[in-house]
C-alpha atoms as a PDB file:
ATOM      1  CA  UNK A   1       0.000   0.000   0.000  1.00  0.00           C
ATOM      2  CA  UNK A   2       1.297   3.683  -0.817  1.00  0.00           C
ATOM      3  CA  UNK A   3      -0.242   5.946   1.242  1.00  0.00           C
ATOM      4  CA  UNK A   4      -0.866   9.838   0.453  1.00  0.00           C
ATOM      5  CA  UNK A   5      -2.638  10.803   3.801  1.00  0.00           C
ATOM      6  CA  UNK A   6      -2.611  14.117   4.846  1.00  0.00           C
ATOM      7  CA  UNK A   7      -0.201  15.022   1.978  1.00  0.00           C
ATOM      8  CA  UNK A   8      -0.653  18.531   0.023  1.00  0.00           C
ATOM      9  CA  UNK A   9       0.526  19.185  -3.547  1.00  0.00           C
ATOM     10  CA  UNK A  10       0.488  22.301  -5.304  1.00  0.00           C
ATOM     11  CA  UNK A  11       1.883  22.365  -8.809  1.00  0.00           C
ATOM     12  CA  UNK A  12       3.493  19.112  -8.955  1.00  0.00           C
ATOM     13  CA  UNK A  13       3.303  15.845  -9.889  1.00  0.00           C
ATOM     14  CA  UNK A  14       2.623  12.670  -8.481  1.00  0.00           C
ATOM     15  CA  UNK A  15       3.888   9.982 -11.074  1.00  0.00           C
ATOM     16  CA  UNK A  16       2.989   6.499 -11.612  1.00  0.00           C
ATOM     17  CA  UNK A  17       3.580   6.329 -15.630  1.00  0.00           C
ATOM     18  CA  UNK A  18       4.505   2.599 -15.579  1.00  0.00           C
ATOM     19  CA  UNK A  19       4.016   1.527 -11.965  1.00  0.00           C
ATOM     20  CA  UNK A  20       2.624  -1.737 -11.279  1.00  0.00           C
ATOM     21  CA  UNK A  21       0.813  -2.504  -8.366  1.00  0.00           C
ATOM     22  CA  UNK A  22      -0.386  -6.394  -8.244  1.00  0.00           C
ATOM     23  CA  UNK A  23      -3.382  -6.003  -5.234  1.00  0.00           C
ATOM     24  CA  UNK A  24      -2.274  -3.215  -3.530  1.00  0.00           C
ATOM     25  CA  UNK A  25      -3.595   0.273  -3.220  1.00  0.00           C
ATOM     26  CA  UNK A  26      -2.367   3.315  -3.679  1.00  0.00           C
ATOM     27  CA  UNK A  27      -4.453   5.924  -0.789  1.00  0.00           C
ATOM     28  CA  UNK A  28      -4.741   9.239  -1.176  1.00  0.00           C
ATOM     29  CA  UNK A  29      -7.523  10.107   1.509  1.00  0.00           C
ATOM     30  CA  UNK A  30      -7.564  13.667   3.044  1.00  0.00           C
ATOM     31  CA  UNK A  31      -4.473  14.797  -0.136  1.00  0.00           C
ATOM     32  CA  UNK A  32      -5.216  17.920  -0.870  1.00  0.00           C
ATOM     33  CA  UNK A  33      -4.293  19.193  -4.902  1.00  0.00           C
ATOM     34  CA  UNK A  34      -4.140  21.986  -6.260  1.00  0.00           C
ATOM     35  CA  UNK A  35      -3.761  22.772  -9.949  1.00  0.00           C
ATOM     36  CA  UNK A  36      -1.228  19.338 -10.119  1.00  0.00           C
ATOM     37  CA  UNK A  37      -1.198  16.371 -12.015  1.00  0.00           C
ATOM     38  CA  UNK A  38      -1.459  12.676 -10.951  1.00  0.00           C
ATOM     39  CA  UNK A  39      -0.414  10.691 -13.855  1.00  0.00           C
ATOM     40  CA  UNK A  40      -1.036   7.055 -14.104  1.00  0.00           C
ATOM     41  CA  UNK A  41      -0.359   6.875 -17.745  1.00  0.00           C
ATOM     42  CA  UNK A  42       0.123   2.862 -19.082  1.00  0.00           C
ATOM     43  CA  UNK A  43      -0.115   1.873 -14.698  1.00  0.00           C
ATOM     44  CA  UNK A  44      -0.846  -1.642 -14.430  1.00  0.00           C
ATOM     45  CA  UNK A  45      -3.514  -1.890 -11.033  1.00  0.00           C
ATOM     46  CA  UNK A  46      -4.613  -5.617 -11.744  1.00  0.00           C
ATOM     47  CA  UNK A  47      -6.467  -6.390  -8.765  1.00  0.00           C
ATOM     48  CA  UNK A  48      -5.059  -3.201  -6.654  1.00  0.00           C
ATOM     49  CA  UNK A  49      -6.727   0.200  -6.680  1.00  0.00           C
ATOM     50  CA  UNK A  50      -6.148   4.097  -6.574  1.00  0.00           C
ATOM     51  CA  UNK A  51      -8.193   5.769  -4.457  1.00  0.00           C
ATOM     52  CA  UNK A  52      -9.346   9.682  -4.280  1.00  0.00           C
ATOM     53  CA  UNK A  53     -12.764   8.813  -2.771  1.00  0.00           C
ATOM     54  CA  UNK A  54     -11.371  11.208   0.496  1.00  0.00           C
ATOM     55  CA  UNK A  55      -8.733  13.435  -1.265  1.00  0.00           C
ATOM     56  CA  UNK A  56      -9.897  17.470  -1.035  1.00  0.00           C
ATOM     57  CA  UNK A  57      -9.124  20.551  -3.926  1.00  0.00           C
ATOM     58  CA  UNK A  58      -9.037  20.617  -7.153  1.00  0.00           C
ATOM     59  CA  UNK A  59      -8.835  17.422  -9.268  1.00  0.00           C
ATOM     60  CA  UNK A  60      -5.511  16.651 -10.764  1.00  0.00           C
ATOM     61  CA  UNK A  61      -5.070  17.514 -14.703  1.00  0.00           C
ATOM     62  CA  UNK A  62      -6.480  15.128 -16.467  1.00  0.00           C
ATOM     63  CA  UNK A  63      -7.452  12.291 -13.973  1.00  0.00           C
ATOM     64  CA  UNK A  64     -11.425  12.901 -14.012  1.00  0.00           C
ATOM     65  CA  UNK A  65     -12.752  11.750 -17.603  1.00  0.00           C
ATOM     66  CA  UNK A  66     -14.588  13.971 -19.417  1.00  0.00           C
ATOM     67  CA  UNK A  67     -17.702  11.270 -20.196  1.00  0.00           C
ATOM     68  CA  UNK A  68     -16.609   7.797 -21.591  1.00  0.00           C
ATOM     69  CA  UNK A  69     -15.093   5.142 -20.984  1.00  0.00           C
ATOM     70  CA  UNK A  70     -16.751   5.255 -17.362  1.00  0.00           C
ATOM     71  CA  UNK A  71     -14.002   4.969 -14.328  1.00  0.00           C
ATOM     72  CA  UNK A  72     -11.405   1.588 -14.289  1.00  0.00           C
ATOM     73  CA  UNK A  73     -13.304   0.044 -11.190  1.00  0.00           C
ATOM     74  CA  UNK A  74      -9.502   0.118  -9.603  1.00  0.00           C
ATOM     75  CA  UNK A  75     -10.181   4.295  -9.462  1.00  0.00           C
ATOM     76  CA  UNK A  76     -12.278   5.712  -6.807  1.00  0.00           C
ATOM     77  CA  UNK A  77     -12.978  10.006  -7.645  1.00  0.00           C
ATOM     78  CA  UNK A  78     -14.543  12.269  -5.251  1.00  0.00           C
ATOM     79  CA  UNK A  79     -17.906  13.124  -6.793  1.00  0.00           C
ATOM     80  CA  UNK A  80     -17.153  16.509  -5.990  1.00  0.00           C
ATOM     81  CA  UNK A  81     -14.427  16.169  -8.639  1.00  0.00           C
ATOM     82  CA  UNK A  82     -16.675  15.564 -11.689  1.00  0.00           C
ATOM     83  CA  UNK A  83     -19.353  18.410 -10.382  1.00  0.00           C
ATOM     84  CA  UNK A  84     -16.560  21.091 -11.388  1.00  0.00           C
ATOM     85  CA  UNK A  85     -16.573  20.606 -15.037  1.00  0.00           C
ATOM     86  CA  UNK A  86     -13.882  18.557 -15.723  1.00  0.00           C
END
């Protein structure tokens, strides 16, 4: 498990472009973003999970999707998130 409680970002980048993460999860309840990006480009999850469900600010550049394909089931977004436009 990789665990982003309580961490703030503002700017930056969290990268995972790559990462592969057989089962586990990768938490980021209470994060707070602002205006960052948190890239999971070509990630392999299979069977673990990223979750936002609790994170707080802005959603990272291009994590929310804009319509379709619906949400990997490994990806849990704040519905506060999709509310703001994104």
């Amino acid at each position: 498990m990789v665990s982003f409680d309580g961490f703030e970002c503002s700017g930056g980048t969290v990268d995972f472009r790559e990462a592969v993460f057989p089962g586990g999860t990768v938490n980021f309840d209470l994060a707070s973003f602002a205006g960052d990006t948190a890239d999971f480009r070509n990630a392999e999850l299979s069977g673990g999970t990223a979750d936002f469900f609790l994170a707080d600010g802005v959603a990272p550049v291009g994590l929310v999707p804009s319509g379709r394909p619906p949400l990997p089931s490994e990806l849990s977004l704040p519905p506060h998130w999709y509310s703001a436009g994104r």
